[in-house]
C-alpha atoms as a PDB file:
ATOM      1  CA  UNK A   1      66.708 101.896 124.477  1.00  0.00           C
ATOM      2  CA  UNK A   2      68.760 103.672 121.830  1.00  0.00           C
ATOM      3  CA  UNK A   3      67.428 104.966 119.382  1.00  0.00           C
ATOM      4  CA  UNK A   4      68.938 104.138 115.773  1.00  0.00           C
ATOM      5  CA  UNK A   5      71.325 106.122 113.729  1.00  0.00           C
ATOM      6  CA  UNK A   6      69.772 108.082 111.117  1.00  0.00           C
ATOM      7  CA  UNK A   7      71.750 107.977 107.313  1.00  0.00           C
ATOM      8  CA  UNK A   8      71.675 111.902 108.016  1.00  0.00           C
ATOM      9  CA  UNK A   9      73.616 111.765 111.482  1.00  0.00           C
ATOM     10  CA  UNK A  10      76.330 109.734 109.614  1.00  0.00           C
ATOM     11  CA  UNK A  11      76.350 112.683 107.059  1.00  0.00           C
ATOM     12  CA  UNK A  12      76.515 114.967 109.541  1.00  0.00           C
ATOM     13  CA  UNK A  13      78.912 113.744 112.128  1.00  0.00           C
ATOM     14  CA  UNK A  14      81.515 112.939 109.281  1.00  0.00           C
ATOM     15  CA  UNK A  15      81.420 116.509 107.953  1.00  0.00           C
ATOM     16  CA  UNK A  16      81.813 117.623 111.323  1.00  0.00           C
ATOM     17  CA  UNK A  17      84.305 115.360 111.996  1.00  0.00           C
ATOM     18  CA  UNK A  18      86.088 115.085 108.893  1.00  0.00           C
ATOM     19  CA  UNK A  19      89.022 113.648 107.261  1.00  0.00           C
ATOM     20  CA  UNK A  20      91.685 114.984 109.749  1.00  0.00           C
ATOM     21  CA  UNK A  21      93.123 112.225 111.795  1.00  0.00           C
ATOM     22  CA  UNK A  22      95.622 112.718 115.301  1.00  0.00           C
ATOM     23  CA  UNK A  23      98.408 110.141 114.839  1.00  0.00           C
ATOM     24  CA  UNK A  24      98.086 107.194 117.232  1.00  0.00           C
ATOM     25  CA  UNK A  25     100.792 106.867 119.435  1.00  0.00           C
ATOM     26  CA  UNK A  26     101.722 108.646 123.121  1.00  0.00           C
ATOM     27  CA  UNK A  27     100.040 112.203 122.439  1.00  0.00           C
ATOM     28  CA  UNK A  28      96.517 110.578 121.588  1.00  0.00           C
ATOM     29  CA  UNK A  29      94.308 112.513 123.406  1.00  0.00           C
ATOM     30  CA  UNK A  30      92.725 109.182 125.203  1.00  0.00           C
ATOM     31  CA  UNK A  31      95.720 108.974 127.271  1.00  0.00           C
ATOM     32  CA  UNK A  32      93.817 110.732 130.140  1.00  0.00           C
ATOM     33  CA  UNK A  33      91.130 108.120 130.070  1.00  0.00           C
ATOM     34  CA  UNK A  34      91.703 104.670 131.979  1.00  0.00           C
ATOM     35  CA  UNK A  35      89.795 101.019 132.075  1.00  0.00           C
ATOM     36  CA  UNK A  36      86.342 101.621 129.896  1.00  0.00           C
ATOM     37  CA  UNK A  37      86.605 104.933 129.624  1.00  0.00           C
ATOM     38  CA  UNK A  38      89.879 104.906 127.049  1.00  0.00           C
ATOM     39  CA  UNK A  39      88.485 102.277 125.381  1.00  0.00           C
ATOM     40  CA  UNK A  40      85.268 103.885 124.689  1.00  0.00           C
ATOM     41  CA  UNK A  41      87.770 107.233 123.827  1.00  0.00           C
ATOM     42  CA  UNK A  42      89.322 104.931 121.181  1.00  0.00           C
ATOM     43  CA  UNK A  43      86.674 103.887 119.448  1.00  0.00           C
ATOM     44  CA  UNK A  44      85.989 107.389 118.914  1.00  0.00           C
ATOM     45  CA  UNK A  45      89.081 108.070 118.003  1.00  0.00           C
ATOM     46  CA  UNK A  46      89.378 104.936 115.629  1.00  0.00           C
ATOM     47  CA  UNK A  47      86.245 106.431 113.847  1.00  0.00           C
ATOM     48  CA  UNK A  48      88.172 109.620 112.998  1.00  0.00           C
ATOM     49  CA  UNK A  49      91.544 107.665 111.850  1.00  0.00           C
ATOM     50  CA  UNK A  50      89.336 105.075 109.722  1.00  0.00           C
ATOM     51  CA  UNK A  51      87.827 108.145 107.898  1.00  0.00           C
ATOM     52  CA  UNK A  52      90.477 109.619 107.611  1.00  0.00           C
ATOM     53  CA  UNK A  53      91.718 106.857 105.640  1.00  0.00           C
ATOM     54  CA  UNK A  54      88.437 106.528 103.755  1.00  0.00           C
ATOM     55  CA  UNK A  55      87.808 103.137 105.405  1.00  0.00           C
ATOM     56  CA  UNK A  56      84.645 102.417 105.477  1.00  0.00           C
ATOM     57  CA  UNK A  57      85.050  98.620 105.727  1.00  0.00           C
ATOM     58  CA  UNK A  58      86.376  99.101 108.852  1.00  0.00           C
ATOM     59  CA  UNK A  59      83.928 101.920 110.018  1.00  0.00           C
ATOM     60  CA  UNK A  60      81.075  99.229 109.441  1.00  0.00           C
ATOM     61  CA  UNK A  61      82.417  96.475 110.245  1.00  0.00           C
ATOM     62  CA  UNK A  62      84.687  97.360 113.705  1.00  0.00           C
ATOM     63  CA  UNK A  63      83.231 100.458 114.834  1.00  0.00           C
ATOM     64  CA  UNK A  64      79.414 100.945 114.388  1.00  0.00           C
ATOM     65  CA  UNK A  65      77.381  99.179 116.625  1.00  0.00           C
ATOM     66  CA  UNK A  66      75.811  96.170 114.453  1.00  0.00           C
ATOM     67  CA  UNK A  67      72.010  97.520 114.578  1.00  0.00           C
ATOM     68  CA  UNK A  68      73.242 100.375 113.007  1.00  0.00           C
ATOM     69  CA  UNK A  69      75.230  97.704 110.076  1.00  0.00           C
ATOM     70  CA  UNK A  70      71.711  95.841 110.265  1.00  0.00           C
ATOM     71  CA  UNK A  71      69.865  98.940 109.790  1.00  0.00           C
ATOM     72  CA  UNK A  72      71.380 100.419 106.322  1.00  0.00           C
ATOM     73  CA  UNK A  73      71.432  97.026 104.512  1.00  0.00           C
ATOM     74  CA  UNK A  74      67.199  96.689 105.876  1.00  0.00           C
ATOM     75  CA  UNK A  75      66.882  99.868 103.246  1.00  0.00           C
ATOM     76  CA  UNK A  76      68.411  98.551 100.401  1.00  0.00           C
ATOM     77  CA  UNK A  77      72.051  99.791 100.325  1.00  0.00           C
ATOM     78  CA  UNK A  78      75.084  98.837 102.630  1.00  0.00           C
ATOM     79  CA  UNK A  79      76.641 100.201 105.367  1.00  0.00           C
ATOM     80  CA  UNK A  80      79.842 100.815 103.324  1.00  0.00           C
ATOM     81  CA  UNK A  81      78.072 102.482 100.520  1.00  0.00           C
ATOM     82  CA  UNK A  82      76.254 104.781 102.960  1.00  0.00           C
ATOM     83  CA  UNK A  83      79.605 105.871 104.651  1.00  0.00           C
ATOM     84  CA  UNK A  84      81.250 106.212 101.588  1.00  0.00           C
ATOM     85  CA  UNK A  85      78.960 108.676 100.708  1.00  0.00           C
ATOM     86  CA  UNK A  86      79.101 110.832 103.439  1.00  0.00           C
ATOM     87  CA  UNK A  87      83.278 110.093 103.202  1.00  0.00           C
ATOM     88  CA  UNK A  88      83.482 111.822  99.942  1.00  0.00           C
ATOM     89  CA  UNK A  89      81.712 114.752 101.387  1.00  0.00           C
ATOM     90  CA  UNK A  90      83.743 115.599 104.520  1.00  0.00           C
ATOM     91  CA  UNK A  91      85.918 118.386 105.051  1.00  0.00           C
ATOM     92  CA  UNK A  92      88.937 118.238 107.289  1.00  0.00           C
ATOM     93  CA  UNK A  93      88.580 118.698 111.230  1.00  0.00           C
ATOM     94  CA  UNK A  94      90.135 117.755 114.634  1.00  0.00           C
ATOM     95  CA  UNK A  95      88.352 115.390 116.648  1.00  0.00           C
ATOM     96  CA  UNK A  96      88.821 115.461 120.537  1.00  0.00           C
ATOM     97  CA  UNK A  97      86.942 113.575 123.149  1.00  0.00           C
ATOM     98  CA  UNK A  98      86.570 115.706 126.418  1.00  0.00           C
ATOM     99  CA  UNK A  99      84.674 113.595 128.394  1.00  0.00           C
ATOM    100  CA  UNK A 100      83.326 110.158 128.676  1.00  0.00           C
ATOM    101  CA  UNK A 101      80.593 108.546 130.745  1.00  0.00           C
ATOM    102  CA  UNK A 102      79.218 105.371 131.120  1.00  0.00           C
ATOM    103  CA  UNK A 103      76.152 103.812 132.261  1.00  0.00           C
ATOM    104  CA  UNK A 104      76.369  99.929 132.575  1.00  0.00           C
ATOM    105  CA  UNK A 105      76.306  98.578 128.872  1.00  0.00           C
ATOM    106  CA  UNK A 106      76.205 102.322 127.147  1.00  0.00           C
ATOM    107  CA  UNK A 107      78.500 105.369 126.998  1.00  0.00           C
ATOM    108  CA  UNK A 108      78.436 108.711 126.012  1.00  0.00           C
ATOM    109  CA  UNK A 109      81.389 110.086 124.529  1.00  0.00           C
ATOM    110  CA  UNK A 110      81.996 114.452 124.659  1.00  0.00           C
ATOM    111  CA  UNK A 111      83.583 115.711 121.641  1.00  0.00           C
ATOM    112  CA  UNK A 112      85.090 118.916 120.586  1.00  0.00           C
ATOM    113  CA  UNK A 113      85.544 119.431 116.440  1.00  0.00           C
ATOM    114  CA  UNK A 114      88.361 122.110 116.184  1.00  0.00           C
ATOM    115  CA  UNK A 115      86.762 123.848 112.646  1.00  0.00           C
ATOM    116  CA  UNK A 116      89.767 126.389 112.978  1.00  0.00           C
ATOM    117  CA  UNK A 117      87.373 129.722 114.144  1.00  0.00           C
ATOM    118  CA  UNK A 118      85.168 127.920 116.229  1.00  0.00           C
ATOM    119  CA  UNK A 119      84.742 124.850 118.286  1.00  0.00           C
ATOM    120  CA  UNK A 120      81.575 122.553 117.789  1.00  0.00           C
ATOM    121  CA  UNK A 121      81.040 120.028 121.027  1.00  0.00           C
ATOM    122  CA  UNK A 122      78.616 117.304 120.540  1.00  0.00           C
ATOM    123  CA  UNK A 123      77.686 113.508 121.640  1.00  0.00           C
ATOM    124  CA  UNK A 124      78.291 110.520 120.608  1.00  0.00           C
ATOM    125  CA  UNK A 125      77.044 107.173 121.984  1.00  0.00           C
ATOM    126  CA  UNK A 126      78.545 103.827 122.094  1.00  0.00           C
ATOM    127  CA  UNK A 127      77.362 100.503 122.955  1.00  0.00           C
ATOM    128  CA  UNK A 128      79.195  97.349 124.526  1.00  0.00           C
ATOM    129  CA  UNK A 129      79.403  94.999 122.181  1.00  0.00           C
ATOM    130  CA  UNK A 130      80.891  91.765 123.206  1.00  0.00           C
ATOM    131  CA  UNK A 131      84.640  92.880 124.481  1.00  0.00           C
ATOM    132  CA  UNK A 132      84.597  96.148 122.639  1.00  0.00           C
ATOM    133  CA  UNK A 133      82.527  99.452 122.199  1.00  0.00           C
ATOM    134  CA  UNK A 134      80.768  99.989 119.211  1.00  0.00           C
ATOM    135  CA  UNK A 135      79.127 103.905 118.040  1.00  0.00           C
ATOM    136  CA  UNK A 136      75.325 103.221 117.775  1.00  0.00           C
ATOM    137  CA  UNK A 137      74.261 106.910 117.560  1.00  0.00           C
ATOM    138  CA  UNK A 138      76.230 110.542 117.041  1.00  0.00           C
ATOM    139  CA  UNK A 139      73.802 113.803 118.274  1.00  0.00           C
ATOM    140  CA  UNK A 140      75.160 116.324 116.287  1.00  0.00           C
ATOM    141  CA  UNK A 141      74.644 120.171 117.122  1.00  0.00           C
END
């Protein structure tokens, strides 16, 4: 079972992440993915656009698997006020996914953060949920 997405991952994965967003369009860097695969690659991808855009409506409420919704409101705040947070205290990085696997009804999504001198690769993990793939946990490094 997967485990549930501490406030501090959020933190983390959207400084490491940051506020820098590819455009959408041909030169997305999901176009090597097909079936599943690209889909799970653009929900990752979506992530890093919608923070881009400081959107954390749509962060909670289209990309985040809904345990992960359920879980922030069960402690007294909301999803969007916990993103928000960690929003206004990204910096500004290149997201790339490098690999994706998946394993029935659960993915794992390799990513690369370009921070300009150095590369940081970490793991996120995504959940079906109903046609779609949600992110129910990031592993940062």
């Amino acid at each position: 079972m997967l485990r549930s997405l501490p406030l501090i991952a959020l933190v983390a994965v959207l400084l490491l992440t940051g506020c820098a967003a590819q455009s959408s369009g041909d030169n997305d860097d999901t176009s090597k993915f097909t079936g599943d695969q690209r889909l799970v690659a653009n929900t990752v991808e979506d992530f890093e656009t919608a923070a881009s855009k400081g959107d954390q409506d749509k962060i909670c409420r289209d990309l985040l698997a809904t345990a992960l919704v359920r879980q922030y409101a069960q402690r007294g705040g909301t999803c969007e006020k916990a993103v928000d947070g960690a929003l206004k205290d990204s910096d500004s990085f290149n997201l790339t996914v490098e690999k994706v696997a998946i394993n029935g009804q659960e993915a794992t999504a390799t990513v690369k953060a370009d921070r300009g001198d150095k590369d940081i690769n970490q793991a996120v993990s995504l959940v079906k949920q109903g046609v779609g793939w949600r992110i129910s946990e990031f592993h940062g490094r």
